[in-house]
N, C-alpha and C. Protein backbone atom coordinates (compact mmCIF):
# COMPACT_ATOMS: atom_id res chain seq x y z
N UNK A 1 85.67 142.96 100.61
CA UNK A 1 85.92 142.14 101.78
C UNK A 1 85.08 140.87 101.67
N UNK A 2 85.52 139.81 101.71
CA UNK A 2 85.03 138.69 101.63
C UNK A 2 84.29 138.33 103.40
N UNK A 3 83.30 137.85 103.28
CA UNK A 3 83.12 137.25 104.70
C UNK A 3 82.62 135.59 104.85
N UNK A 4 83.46 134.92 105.27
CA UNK A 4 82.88 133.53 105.38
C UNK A 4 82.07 132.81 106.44
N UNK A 5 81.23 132.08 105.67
CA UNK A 5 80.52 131.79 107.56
C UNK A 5 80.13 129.95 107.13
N UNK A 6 80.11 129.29 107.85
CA UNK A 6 79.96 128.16 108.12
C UNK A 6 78.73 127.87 108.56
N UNK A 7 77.66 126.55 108.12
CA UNK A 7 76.63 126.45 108.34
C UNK A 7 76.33 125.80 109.59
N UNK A 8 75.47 127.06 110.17
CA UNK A 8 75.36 126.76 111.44
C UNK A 8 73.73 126.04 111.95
N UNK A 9 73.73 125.03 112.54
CA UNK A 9 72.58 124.11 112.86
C UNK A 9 71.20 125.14 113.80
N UNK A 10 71.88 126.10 114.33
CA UNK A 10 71.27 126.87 114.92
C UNK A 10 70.27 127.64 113.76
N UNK A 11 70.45 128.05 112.60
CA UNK A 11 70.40 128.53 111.36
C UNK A 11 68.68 127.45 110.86
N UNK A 12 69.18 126.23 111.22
CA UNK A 12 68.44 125.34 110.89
C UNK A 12 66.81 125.14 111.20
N UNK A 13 66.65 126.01 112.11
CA UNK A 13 65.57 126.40 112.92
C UNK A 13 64.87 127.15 112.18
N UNK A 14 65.52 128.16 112.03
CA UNK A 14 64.95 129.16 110.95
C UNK A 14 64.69 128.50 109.13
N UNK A 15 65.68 127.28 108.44
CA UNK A 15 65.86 127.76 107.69
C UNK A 15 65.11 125.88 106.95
N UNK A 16 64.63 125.55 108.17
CA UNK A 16 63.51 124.49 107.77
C UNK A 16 62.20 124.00 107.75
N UNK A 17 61.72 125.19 107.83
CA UNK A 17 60.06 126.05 107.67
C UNK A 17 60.09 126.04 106.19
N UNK A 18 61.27 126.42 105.90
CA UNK A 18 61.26 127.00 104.40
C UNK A 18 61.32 125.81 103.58
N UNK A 19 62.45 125.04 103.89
CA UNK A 19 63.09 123.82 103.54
C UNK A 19 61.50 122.65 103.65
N UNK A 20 60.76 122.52 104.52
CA UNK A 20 59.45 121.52 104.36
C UNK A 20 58.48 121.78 104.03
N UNK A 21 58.44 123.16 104.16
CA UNK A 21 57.37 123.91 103.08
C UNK A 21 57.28 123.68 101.64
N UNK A 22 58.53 123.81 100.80
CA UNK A 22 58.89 123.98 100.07
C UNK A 22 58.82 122.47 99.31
N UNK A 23 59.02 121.59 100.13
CA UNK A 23 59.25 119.79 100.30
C UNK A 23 57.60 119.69 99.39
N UNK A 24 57.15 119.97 100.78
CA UNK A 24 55.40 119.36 101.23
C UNK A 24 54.45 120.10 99.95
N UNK A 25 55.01 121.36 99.32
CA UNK A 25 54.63 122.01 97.87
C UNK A 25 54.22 121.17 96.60
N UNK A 26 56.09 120.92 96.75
CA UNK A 26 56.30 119.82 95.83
C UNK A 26 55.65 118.94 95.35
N UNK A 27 55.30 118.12 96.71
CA UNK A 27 54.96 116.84 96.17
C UNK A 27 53.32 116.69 96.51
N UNK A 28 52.96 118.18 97.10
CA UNK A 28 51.09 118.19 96.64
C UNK A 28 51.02 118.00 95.39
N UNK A 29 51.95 118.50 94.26
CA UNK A 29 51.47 118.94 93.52
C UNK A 29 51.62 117.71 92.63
N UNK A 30 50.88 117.21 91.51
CA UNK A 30 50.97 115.86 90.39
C UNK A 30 50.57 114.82 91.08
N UNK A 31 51.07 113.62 91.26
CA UNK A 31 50.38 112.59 91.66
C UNK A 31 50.83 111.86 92.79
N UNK A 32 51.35 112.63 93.72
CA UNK A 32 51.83 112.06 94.97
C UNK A 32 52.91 111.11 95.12
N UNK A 33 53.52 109.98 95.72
CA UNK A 33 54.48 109.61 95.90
C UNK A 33 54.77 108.24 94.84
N UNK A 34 53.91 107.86 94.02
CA UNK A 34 54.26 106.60 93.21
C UNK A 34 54.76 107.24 92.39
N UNK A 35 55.50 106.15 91.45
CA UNK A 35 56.26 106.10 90.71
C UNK A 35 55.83 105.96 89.22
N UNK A 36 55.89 106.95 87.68
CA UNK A 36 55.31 106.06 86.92
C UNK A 36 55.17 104.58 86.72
N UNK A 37 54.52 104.13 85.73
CA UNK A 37 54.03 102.65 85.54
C UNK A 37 55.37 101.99 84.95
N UNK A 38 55.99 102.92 84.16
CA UNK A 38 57.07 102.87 83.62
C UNK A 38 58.60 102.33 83.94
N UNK A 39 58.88 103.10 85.23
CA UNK A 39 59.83 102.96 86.14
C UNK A 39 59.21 101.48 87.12
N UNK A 40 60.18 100.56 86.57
CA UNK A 40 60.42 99.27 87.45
C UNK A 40 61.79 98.98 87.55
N UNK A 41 61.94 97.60 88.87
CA UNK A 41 62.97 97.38 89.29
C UNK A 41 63.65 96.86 87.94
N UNK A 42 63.44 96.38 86.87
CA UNK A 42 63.85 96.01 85.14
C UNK A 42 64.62 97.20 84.91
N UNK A 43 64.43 98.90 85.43
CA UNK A 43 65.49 99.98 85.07
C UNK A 43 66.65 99.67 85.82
N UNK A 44 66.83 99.55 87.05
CA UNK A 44 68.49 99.13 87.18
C UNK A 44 69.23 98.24 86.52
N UNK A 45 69.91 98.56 86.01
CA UNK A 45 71.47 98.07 85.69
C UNK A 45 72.73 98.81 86.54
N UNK A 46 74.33 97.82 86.26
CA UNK A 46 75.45 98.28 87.07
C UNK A 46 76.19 99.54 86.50
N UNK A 47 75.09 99.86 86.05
CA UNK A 47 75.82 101.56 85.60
C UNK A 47 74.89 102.72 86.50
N UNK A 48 73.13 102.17 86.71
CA UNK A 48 72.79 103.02 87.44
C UNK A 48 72.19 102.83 89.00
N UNK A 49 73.39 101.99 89.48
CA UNK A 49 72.91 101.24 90.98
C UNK A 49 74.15 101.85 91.70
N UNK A 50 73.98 102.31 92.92
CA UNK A 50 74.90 103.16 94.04
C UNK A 50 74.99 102.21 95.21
N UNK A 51 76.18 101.70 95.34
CA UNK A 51 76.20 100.90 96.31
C UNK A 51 75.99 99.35 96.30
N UNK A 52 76.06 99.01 98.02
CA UNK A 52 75.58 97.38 98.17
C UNK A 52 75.63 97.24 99.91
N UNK A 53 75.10 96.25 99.98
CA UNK A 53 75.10 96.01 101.57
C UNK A 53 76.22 95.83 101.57
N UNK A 54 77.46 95.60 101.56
CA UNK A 54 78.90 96.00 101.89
C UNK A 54 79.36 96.83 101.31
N UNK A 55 79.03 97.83 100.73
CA UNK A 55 79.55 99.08 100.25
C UNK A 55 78.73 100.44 100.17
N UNK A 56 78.78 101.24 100.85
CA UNK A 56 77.88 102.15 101.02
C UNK A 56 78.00 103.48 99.83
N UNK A 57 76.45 103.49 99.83
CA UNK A 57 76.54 104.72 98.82
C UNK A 57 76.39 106.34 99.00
N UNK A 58 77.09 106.86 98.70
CA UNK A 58 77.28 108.42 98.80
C UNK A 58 76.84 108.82 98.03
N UNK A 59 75.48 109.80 98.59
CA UNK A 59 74.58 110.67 97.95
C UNK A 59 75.10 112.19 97.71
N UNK A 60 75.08 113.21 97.37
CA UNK A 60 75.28 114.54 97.19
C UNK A 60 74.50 115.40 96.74
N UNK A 61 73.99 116.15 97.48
CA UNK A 61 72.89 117.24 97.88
C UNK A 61 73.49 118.29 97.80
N UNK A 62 73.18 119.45 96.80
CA UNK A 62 73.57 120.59 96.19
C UNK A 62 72.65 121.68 95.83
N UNK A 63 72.86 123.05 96.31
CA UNK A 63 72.32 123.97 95.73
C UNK A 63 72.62 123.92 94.66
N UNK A 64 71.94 124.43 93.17
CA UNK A 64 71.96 124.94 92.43
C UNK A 64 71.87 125.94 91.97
N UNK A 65 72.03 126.81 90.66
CA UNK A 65 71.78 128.76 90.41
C UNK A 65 70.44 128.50 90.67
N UNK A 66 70.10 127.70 89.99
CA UNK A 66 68.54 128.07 90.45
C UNK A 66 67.28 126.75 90.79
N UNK A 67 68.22 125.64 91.52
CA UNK A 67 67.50 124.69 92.29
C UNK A 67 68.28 124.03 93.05
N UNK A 68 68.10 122.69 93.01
CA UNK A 68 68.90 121.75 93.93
C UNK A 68 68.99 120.62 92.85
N UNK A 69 70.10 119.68 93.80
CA UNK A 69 70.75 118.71 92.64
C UNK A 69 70.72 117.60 93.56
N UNK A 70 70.35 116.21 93.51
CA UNK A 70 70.74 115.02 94.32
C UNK A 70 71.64 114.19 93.21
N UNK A 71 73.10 114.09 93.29
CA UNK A 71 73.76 112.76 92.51
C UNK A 71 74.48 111.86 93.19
N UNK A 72 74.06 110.52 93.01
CA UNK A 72 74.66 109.27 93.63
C UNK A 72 76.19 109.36 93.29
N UNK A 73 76.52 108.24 93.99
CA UNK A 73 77.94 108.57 93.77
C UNK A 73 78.29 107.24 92.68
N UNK A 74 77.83 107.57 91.63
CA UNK A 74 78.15 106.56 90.57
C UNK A 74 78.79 107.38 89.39
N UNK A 75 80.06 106.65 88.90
CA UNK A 75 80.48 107.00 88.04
C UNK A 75 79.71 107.58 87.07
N UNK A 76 79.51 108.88 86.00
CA UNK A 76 79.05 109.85 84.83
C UNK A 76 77.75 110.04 85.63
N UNK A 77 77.19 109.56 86.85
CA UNK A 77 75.77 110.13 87.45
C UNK A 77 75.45 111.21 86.89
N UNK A 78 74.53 111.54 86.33
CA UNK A 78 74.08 112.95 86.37
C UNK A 78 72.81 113.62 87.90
N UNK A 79 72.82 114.77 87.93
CA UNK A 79 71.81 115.31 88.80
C UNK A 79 70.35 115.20 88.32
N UNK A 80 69.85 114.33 89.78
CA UNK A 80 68.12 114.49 89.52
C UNK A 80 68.07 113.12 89.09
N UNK A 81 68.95 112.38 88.34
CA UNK A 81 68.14 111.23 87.55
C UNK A 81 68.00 109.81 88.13
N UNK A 82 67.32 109.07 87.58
CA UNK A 82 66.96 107.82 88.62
C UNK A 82 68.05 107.10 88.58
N UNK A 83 67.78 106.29 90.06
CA UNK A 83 69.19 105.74 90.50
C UNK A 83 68.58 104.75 91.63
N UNK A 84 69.85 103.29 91.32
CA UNK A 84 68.83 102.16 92.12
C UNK A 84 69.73 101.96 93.39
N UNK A 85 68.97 101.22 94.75
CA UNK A 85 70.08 101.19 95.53
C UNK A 85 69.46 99.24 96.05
N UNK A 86 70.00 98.89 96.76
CA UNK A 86 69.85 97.40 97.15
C UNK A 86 69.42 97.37 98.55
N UNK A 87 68.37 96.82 98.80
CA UNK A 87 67.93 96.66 100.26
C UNK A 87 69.53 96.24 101.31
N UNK A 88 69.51 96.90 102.15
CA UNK A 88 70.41 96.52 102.97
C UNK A 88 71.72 97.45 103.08
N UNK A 89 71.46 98.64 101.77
CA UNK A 89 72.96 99.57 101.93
C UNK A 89 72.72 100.23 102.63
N UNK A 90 73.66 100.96 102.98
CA UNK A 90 73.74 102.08 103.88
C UNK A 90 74.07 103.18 103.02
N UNK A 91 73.09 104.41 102.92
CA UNK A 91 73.10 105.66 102.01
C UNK A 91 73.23 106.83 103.01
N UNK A 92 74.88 107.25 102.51
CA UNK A 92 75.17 108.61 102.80
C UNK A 92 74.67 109.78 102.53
N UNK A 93 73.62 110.83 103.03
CA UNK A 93 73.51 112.05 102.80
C UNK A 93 74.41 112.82 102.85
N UNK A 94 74.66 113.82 101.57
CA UNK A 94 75.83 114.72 102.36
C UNK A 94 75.99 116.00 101.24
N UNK A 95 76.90 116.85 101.76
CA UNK A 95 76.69 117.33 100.68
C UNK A 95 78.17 118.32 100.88
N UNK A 96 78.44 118.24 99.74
CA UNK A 96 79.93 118.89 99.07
C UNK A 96 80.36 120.03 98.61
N UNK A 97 78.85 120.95 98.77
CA UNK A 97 78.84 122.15 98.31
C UNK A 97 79.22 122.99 99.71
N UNK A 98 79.74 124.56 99.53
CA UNK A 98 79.85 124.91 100.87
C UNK A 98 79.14 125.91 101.40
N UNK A 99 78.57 125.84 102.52
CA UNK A 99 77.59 126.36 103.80
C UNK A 99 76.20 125.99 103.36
N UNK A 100 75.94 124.81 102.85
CA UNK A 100 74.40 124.11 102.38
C UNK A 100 74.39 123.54 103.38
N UNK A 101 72.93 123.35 103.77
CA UNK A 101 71.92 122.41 104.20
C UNK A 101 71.04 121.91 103.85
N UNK A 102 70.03 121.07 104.15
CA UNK A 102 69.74 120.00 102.87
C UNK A 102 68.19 119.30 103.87
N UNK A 103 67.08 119.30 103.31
CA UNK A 103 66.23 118.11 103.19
C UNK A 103 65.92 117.24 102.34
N UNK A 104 66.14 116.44 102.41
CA UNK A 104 65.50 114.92 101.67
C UNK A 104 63.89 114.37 102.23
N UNK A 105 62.99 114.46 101.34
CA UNK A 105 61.96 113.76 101.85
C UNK A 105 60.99 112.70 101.24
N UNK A 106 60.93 111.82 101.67
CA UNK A 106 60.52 110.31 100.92
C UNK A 106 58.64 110.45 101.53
N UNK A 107 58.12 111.38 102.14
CA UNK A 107 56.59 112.05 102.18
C UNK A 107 56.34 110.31 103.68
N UNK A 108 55.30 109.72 103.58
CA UNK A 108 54.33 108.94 104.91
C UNK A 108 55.31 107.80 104.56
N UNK A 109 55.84 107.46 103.64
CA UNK A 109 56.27 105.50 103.90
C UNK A 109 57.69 105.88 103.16
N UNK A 110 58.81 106.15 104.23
CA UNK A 110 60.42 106.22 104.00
C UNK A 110 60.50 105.05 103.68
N UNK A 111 61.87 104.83 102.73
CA UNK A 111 62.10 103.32 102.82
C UNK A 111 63.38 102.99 103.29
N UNK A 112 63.45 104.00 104.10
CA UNK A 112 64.81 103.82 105.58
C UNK A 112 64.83 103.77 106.11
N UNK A 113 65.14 103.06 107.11
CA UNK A 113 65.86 102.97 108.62
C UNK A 113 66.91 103.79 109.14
N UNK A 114 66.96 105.04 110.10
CA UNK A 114 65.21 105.54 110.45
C UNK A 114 64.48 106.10 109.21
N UNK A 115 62.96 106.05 109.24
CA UNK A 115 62.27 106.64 108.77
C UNK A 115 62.36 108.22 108.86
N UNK A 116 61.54 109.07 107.97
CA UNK A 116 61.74 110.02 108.21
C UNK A 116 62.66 111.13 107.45
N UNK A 117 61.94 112.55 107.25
CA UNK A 117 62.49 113.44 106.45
C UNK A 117 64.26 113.53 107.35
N UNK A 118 65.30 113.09 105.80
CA UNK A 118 66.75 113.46 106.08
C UNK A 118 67.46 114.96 106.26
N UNK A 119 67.86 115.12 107.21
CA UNK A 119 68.03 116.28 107.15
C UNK A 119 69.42 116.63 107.92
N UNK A 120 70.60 117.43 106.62
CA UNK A 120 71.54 117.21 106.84
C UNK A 120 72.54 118.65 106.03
N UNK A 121 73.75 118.81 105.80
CA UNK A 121 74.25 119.59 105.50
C UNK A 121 75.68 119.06 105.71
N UNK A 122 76.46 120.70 105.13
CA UNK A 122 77.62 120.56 104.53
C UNK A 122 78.43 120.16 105.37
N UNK A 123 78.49 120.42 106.73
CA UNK A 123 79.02 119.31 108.01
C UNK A 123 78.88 118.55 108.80
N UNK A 124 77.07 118.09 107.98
CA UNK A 124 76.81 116.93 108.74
C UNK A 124 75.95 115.99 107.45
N UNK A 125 76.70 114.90 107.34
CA UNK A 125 76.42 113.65 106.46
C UNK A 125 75.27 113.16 107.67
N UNK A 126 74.49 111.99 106.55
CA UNK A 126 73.50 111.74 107.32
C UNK A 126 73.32 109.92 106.74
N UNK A 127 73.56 109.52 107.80
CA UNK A 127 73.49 107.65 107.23
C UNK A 127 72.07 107.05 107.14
N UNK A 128 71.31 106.53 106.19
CA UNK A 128 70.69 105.86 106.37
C UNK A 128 70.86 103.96 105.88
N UNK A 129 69.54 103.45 106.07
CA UNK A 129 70.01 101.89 105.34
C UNK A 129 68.67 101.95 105.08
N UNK A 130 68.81 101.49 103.50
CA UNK A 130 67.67 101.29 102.15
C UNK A 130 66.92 99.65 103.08
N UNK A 131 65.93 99.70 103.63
CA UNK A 131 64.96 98.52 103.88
C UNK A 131 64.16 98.30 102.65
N UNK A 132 63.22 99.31 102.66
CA UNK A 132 61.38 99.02 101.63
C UNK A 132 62.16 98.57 99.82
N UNK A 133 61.83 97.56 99.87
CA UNK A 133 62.12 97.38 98.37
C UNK A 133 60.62 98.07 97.25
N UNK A 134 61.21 98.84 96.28
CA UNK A 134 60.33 99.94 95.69
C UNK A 134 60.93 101.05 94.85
N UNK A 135 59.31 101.62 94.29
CA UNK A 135 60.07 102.77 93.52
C UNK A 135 59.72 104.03 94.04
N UNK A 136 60.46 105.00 94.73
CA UNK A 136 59.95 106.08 95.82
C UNK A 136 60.47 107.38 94.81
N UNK A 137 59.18 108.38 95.10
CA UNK A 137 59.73 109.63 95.01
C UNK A 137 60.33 110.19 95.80
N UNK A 138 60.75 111.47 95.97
CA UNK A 138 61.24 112.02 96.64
C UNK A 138 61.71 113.45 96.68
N UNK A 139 61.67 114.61 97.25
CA UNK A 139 61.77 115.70 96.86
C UNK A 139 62.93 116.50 97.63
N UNK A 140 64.11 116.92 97.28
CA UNK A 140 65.00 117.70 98.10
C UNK A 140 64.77 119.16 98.02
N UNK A 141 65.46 119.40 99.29
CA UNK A 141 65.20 121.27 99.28
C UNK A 141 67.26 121.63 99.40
N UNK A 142 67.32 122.59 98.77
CA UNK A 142 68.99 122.76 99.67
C UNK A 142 69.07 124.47 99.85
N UNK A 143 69.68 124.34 101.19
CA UNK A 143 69.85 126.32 101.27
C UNK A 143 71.11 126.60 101.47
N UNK A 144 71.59 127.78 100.93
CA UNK A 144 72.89 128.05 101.21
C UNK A 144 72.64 129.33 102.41
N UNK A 145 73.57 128.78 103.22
CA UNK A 145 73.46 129.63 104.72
C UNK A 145 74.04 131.29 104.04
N UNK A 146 73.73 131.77 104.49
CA UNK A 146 73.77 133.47 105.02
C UNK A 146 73.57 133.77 103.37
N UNK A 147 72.86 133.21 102.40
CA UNK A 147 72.81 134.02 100.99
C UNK A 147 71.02 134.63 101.30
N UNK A 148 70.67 135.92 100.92
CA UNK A 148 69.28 136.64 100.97
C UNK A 148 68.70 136.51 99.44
N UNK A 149 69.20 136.64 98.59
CA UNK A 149 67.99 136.16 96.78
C UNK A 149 68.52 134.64 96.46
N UNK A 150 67.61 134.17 96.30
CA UNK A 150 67.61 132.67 96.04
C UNK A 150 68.16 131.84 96.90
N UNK A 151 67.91 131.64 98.23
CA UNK A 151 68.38 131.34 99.49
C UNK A 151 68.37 129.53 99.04
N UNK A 152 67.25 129.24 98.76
CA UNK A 152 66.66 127.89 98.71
C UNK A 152 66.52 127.36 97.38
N UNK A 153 66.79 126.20 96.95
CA UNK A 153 65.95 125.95 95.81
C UNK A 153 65.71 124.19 96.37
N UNK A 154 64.71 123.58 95.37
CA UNK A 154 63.94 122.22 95.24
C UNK A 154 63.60 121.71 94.28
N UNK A 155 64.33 120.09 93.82
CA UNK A 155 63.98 119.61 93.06
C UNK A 155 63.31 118.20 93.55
N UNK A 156 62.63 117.56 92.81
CA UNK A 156 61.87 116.29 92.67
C UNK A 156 62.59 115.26 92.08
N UNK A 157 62.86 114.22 92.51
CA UNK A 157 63.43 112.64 91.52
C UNK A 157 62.79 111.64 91.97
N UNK A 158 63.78 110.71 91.68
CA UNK A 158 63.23 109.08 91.71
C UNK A 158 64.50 108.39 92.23
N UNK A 159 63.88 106.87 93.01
CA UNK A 159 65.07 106.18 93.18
C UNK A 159 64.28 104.75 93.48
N UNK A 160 65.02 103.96 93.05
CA UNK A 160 64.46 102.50 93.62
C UNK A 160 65.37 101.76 94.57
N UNK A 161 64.36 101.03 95.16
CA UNK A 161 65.09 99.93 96.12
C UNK A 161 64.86 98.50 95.34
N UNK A 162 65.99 98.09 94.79
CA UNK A 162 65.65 96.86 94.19
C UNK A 162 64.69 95.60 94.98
N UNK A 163 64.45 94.77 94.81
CA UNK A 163 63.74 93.41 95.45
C UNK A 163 65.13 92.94 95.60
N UNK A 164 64.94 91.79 97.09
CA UNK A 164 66.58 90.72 97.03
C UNK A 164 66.60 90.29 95.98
């Protein structure tokens, strides 16, 4: 017997203790929210930039077997890897997988409008707009509703906000 259930926000209460715990772990751990020396606004090019202030970019937030996945919505994107966006877009959270929910967290200095850990799921997209021009870490958590072994997983990436 199959049983389906839909992710319920009520769920969310319970199931984002785990989800910022899990965040706030993360990114104790290594060297906090900068970016190597390495990674500058010189890494974007139009193969790895999502979006524009007239065209908004769609993010996708995914459980994995055994983590989580963030991929822009750029053509051959792969999961996890750095990806630039332009002051002024508007970035879709969302996610495509089914009965996930999802934190995104950019830790004390978001570089969105609103500020603040994203927090969103499989029926609710979440808009922000890229302000802080920079190179931000960032750490996602994703849970799949009503699963009990490996409920959660979390990965760590990168993303820049170009300069105008």
């Amino acid at each position: 017997m199959t049983i389906h259930r839909r992710f319920d926000f009520k769920c969310a209460s319970l199931l984002l203790p785990i989800l910022v715990s899990t965040c706030a772990t993360a990114q104790s751990k290594g060297n906090g929210y900068a970016c190597p020396a390495t990674v500058t606004a010189q890494t974007c090019t139009a193969e790895n930039t999502c979006g524009s202030p007239s065209t908004p970019c769609s993010v996708d937030v995914k459980r994995t077997a055994n983590a989580a996945s963030v991929t822009p919505g750029i053509p051959n994107a792969k999961g996890n890897s750095l990806f630039c966006i332009k002051p002024g877009t508007t970035v879709q959270w969302k996610s495509t997988g089914k009965d996930i929910g999802f934190v995104v967290d950019f830790g004390p200095a978001s570089p969105f409008d609103p500020p603040g850990a994203i927090i969103g799921g499989s029926d609710r997209a979440v808009s922000v707009v890229a302000k802080k021009p920079g190179c931000y870490k960032y750490s996602a958590g994703a849970c799949r509703s009503g699963a009990i072994y490996g409920m959660c997983g979390q990965t760590n990436a990168q993303l820049i906000i170009t300069p105008n």
